[in-house]
Protein backbone atom coordinates (compact mmCIF):
# COMPACT_ATOMS: atom_id res chain seq x y z
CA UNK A 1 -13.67 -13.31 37.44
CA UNK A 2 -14.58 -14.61 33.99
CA UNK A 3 -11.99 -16.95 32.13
CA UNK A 4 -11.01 -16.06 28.79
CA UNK A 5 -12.75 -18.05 26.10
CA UNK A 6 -10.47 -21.26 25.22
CA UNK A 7 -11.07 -20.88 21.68
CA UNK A 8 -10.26 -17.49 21.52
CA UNK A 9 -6.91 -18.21 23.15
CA UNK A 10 -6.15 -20.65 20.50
CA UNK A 11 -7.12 -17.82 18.06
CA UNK A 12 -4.79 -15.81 19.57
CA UNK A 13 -2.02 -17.45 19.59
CA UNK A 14 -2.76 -18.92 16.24
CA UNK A 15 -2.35 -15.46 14.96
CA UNK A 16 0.52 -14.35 16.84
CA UNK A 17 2.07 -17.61 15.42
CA UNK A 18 1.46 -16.90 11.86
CA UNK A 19 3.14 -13.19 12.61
CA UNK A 20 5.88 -14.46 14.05
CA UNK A 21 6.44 -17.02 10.97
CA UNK A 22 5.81 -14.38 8.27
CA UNK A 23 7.88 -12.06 10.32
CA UNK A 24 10.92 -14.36 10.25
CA UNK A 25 11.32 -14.79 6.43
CA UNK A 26 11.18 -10.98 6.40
CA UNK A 27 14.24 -10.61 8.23
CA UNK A 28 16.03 -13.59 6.98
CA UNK A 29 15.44 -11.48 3.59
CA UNK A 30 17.12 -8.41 4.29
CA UNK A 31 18.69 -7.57 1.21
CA UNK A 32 22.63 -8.11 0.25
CA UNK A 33 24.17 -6.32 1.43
CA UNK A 34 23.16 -3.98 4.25
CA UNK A 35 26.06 -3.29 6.09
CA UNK A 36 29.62 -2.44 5.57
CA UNK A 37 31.72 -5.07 3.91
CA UNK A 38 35.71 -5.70 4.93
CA UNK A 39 38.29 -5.99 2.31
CA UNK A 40 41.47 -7.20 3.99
CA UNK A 41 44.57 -6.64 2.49
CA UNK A 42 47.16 -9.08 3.69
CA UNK A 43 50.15 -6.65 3.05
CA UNK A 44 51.41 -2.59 3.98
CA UNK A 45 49.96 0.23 2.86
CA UNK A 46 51.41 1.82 -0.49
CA UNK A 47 52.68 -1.52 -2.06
CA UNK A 48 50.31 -3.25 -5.22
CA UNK A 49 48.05 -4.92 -3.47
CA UNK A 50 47.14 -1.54 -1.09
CA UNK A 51 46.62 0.51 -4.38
CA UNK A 52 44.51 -1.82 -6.01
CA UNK A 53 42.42 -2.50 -2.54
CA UNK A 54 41.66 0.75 -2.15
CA UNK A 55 40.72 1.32 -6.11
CA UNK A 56 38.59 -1.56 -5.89
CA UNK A 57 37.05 -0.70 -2.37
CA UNK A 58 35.97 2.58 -3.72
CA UNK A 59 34.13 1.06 -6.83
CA UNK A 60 32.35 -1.73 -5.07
CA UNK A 61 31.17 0.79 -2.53
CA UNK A 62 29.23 2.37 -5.27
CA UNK A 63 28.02 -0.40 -6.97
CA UNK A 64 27.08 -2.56 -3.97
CA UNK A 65 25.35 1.00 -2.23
CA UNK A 66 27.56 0.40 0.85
CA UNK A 67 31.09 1.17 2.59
CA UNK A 68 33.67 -1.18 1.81
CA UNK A 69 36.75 -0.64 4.13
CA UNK A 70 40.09 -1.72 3.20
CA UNK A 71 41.97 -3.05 6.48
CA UNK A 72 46.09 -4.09 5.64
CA UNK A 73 47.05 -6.91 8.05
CA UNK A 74 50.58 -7.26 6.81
CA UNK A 75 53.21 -10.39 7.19
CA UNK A 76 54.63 -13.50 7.20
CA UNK A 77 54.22 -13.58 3.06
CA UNK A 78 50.64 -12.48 3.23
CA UNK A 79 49.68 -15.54 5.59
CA UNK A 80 48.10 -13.41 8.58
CA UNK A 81 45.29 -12.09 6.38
CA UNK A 82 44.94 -14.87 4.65
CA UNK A 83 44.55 -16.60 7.74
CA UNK A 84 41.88 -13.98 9.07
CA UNK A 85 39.66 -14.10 6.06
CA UNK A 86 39.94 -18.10 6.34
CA UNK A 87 38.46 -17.52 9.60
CA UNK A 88 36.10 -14.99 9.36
CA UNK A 89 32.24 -15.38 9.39
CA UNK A 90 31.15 -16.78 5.55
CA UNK A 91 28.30 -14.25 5.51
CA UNK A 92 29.45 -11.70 2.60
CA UNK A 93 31.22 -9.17 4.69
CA UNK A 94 34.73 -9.96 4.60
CA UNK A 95 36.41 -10.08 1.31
CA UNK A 96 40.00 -10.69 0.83
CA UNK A 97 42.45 -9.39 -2.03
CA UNK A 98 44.22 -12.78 -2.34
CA UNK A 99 47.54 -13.28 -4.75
CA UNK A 100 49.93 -15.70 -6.46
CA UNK A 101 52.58 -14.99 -3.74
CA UNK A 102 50.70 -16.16 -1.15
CA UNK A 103 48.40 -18.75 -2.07
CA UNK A 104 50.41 -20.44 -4.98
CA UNK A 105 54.02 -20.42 -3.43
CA UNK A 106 53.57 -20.00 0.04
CA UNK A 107 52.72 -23.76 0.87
CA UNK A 108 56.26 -24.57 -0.30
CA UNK A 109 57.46 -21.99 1.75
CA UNK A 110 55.91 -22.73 5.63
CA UNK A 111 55.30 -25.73 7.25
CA UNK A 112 52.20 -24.31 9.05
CA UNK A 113 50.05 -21.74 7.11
CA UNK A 114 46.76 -21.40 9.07
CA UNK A 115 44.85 -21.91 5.85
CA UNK A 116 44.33 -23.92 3.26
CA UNK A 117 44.38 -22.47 -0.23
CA UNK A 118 41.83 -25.07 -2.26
CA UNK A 119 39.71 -25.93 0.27
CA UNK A 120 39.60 -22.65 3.09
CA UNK A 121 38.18 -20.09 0.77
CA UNK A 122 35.20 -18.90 -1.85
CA UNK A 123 37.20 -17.36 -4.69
CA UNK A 124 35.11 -14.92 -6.33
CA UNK A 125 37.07 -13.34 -9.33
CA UNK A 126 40.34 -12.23 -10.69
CA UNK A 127 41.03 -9.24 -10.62
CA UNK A 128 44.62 -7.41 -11.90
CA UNK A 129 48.10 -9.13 -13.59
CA UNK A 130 51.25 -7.53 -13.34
CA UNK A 131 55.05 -8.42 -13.90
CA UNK A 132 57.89 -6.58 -11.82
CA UNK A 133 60.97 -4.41 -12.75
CA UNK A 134 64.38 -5.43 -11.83
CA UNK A 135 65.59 -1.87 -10.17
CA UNK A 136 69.45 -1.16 -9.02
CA UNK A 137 70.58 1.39 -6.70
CA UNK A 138 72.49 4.07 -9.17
CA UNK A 139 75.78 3.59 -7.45
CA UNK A 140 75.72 -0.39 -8.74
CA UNK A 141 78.02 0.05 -12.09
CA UNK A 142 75.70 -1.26 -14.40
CA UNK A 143 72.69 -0.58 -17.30
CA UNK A 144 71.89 -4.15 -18.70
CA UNK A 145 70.86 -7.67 -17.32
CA UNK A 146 74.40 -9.17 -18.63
CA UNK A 147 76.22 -6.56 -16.81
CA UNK A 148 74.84 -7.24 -14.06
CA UNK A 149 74.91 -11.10 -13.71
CA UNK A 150 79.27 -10.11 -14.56
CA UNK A 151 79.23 -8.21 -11.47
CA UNK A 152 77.29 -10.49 -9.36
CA UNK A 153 80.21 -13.62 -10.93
CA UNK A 154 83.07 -11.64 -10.13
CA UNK A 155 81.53 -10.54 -6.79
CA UNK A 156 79.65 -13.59 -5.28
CA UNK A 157 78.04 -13.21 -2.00
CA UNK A 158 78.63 -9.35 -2.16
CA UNK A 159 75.48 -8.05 -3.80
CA UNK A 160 71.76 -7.97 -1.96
CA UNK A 161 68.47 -8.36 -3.20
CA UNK A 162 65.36 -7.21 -1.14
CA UNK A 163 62.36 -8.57 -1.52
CA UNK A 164 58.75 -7.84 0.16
CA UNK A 165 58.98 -11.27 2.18
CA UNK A 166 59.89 -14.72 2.23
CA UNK A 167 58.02 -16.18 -1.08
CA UNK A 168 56.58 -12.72 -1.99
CA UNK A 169 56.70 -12.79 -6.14
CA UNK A 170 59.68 -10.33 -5.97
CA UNK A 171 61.82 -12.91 -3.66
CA UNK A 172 60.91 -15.70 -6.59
CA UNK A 173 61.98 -13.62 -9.36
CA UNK A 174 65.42 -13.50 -7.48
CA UNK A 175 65.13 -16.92 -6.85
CA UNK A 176 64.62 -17.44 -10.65
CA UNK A 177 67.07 -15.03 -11.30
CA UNK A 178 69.93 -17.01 -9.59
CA UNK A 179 69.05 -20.22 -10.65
CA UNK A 180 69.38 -19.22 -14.61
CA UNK A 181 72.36 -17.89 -14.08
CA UNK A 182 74.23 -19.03 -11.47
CA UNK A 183 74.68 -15.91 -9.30
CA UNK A 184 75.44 -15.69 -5.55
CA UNK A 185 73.46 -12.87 -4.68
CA UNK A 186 71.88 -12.27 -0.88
CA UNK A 187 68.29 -12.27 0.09
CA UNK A 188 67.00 -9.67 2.16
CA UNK A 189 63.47 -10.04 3.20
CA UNK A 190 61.34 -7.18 4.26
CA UNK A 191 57.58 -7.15 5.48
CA UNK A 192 56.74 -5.29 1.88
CA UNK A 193 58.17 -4.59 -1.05
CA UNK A 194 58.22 -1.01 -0.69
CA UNK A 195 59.99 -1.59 2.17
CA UNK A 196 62.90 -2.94 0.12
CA UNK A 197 62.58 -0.30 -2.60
CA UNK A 198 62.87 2.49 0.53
CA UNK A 199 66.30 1.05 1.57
CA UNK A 200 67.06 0.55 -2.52
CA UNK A 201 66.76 3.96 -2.49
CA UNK A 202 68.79 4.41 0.44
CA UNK A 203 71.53 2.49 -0.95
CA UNK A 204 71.42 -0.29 2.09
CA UNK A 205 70.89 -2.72 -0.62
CA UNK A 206 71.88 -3.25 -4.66
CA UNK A 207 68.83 -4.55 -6.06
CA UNK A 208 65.10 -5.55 -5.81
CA UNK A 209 62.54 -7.07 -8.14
CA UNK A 210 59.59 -4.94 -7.60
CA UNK A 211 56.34 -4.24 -8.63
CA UNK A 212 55.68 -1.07 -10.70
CA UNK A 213 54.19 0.62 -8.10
CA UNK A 214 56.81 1.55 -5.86
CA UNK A 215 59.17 1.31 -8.03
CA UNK A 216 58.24 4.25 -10.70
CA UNK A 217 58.18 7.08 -9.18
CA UNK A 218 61.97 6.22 -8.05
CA UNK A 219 62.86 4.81 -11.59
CA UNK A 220 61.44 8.93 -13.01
CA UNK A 221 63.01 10.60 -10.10
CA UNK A 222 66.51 8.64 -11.40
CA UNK A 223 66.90 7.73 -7.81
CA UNK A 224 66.66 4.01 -8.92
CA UNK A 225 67.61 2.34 -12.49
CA UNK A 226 65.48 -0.49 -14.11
CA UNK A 227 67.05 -3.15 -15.65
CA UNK A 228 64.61 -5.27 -17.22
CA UNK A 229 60.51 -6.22 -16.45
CA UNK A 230 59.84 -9.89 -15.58
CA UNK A 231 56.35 -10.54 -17.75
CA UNK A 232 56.71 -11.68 -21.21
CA UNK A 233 56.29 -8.82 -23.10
CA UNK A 234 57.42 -5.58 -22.25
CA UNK A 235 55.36 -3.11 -19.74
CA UNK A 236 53.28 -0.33 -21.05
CA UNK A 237 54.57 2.05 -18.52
CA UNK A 238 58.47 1.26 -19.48
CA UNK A 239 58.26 0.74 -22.95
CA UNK A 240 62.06 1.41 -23.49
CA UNK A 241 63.01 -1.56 -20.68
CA UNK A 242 63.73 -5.05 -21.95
CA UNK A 243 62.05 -8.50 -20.68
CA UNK A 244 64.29 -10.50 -18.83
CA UNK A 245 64.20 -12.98 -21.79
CA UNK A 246 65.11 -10.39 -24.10
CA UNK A 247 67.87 -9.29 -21.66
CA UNK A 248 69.41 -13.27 -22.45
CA UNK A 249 67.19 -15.88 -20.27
CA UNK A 250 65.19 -17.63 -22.33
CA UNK A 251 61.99 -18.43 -20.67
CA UNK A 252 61.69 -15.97 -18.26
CA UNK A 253 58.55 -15.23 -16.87
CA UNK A 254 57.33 -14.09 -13.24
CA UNK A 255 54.43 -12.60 -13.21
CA UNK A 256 51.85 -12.24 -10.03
CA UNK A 257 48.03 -12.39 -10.14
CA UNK A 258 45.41 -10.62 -7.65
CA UNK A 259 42.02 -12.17 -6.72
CA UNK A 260 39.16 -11.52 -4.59
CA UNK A 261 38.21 -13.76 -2.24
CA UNK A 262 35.67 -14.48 0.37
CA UNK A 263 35.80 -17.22 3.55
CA UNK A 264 34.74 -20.98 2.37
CA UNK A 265 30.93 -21.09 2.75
CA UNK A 266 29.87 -17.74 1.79
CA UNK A 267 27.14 -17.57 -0.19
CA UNK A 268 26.72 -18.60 -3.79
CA UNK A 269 24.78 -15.91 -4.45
CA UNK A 270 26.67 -13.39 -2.79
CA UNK A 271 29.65 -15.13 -4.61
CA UNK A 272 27.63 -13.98 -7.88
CA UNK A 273 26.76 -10.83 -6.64
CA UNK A 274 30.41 -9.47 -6.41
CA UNK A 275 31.21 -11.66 -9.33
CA UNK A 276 28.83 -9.16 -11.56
CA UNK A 277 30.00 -6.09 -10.01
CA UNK A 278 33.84 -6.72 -10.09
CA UNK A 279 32.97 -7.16 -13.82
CA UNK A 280 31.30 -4.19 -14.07
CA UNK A 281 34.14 -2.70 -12.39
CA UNK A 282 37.01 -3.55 -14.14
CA UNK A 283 35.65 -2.93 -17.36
CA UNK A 284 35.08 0.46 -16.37
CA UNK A 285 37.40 3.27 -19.15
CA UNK A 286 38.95 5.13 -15.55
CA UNK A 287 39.73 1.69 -13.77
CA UNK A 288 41.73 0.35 -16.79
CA UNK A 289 43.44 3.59 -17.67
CA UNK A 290 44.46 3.79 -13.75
CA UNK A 291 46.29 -0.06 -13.87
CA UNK A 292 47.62 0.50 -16.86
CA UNK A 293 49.51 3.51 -15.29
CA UNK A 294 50.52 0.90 -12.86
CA UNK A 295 51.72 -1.60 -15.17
CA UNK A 296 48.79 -3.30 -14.23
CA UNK A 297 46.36 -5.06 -16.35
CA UNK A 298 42.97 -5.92 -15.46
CA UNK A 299 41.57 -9.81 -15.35
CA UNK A 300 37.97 -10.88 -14.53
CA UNK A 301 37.62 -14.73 -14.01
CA UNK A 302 34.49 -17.02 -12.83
CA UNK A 303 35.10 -18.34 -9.39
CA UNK A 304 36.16 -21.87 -11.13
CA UNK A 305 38.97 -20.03 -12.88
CA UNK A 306 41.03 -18.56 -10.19
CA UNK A 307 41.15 -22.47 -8.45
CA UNK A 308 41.88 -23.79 -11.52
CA UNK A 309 44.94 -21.18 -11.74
CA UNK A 310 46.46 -21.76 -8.48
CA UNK A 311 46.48 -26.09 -9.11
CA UNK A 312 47.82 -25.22 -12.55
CA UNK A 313 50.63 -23.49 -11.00
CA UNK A 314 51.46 -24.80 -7.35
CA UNK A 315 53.60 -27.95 -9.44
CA UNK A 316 55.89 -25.33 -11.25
CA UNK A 317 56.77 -23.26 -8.50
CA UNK A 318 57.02 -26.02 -6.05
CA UNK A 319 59.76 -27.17 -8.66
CA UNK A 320 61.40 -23.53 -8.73
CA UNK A 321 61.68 -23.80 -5.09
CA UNK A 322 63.21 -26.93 -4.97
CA UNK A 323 66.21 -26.10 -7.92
CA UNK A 324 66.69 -23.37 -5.49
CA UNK A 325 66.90 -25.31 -2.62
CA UNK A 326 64.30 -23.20 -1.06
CA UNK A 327 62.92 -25.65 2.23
CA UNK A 328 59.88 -24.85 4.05
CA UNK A 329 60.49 -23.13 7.51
């Protein structure tokens, strides 16, 4: 039997070697992205933050060339998908739709969140700013903001307000709402807000601070009435409905903000990558006509921006909780 040459062994596996290392930078190389992407939404279908998912979803599927899915993982104030994108793999394919709500007021709200706002995620970009409408129930006797905080003096205790959660934006504006006024009105949390604008509806309770999603079509069907809009100036989709500070509190301003987000350690340059396209995105004429029909405006932010937002706000609502006497559960 004759022995295989030594030195052509050492060839051998000297080329097989240098395969097997050119080989491996060739896969490590596969080009971003090349699978579907995840965008969780941490709240129900048919509320804000599920419209503007699945808006967004659709546009960065054709500008990134592959499927981004929208998956709602609803509750406790947007912490479960919060939590879940914290803990997801920081490769580029899970995205979040994060928000004021959650990120900026929820840490006064729970003792235990699951994630850490700063320091548990890559923010990538703004993305939409909207304020709410303050919306009765038809049967409440009353068309302005004064009239209402009369009935809620004369009848403390007797009038509810839904909200979509525990420290969703629409159960601070109520919050707000009470403290500038002294009103003894009852929360009623729901696991969305259009949740609380179905039972509105229903008449099961007065009032709600919504977003302008769910609350339009009920506001042009006359099946709810809108009192005043929470942002500073006056929405483009209810022109004829005063601010709250126009309505006679001075200073009145809730508004919420949306960003995407990905899990800390993903990526700068897929960070970059989306960065580019959300741009791209939201400065499209069809995306900006379709949150403006919202009452939605667009925003587009470096990463920096958004973390800078949620340290310039945490101290503020941290102090709104506390005048309310809001205590973390």
């Amino acid at each position: 039997m004759r022995h295989p040459n030594p030195s052509c062994v050492r060839r051998a596996l000297l080329v097989a070697a240098l395969g097997l290392s050119c080989a491996a930078p060739a896969l490590a190389q596969a080009p971003y992205p090349n699978r579907p992407l995840k965008l969780i939404t941490p709240f129900p279908p048919g509320g804000s933050s599920d419209v503007l998912s699945r808006l967004l979803a659709q546009k960065l599927t054709e500008t990134l060339g592959q499927p981004v899915a929208v998956e709602n993982r609803p509750g406790a104030g947007g912490n479960i998908g919060h939590e879940l994108a914290a803990k997801a793999t920081p490769d580029g394919y899970t995205l979040l739709l994060s928000n004021s709500s959650t990120v900026v007021t929820n840490p006064f709200l729970y003792k235990r969140l699951g994630f850490d706002p700063i320091n548990d995620f890559a923010y990538i970009s703004m993305v939409a700013t909207a304020g709410q409408v303050l919306v009765v129930h038809p049967s409440v006797p009353v068309k302005t903001l004064a009239e209402l905080t009369a009935l809620a003096k004369a009848k403390p205790g007797t009038l509810n307000f839904g909200s979509g959660g525990k420290g969703i934006q629409s159960h601070i504006s109520g919050e707000m709402y009470k403290a500038a006024t002294g009103v003894n009105i009852v929360h009623i949390p729901y696991k969305g807000t259009i949740q609380a604008v179905t039972d509105a509806v229903a008449g099961q309770i007065q009032m709600v601070f919504s977003d302008m999603v769910p609350a339009m079509p009920q506001i042009q069907a006359g099946k709810l009435r809108a009192i005043a809009v929470t942002s500073p100036t006056r929405s483009a989709v209810l022109p004829e409905v005063p601010t709250m500070m126009e309505a006679g509190i001075p200073g009145f301003n809730a508004s919420v903000w949306w960003a995407i987000a990905a899990p800390k350690g993903t990526p700068p340059e897929v960070v970059n990558r989306i960065n580019a396209d959300l741009a791209k995105v939201l400065a499209l004429p069809d995306v900006r006509e379709t949150y403006s029909k919202l009452g939605i405006a667009t925003a587009h932010s470096t990463p920096a921006r958004v973390l800078e937002t949620i340290r310039a706000e945490s101290p503020g609502m941290g102090k709104i909780l506390k005048d309310a006497g809001v205590d973390p559960e």
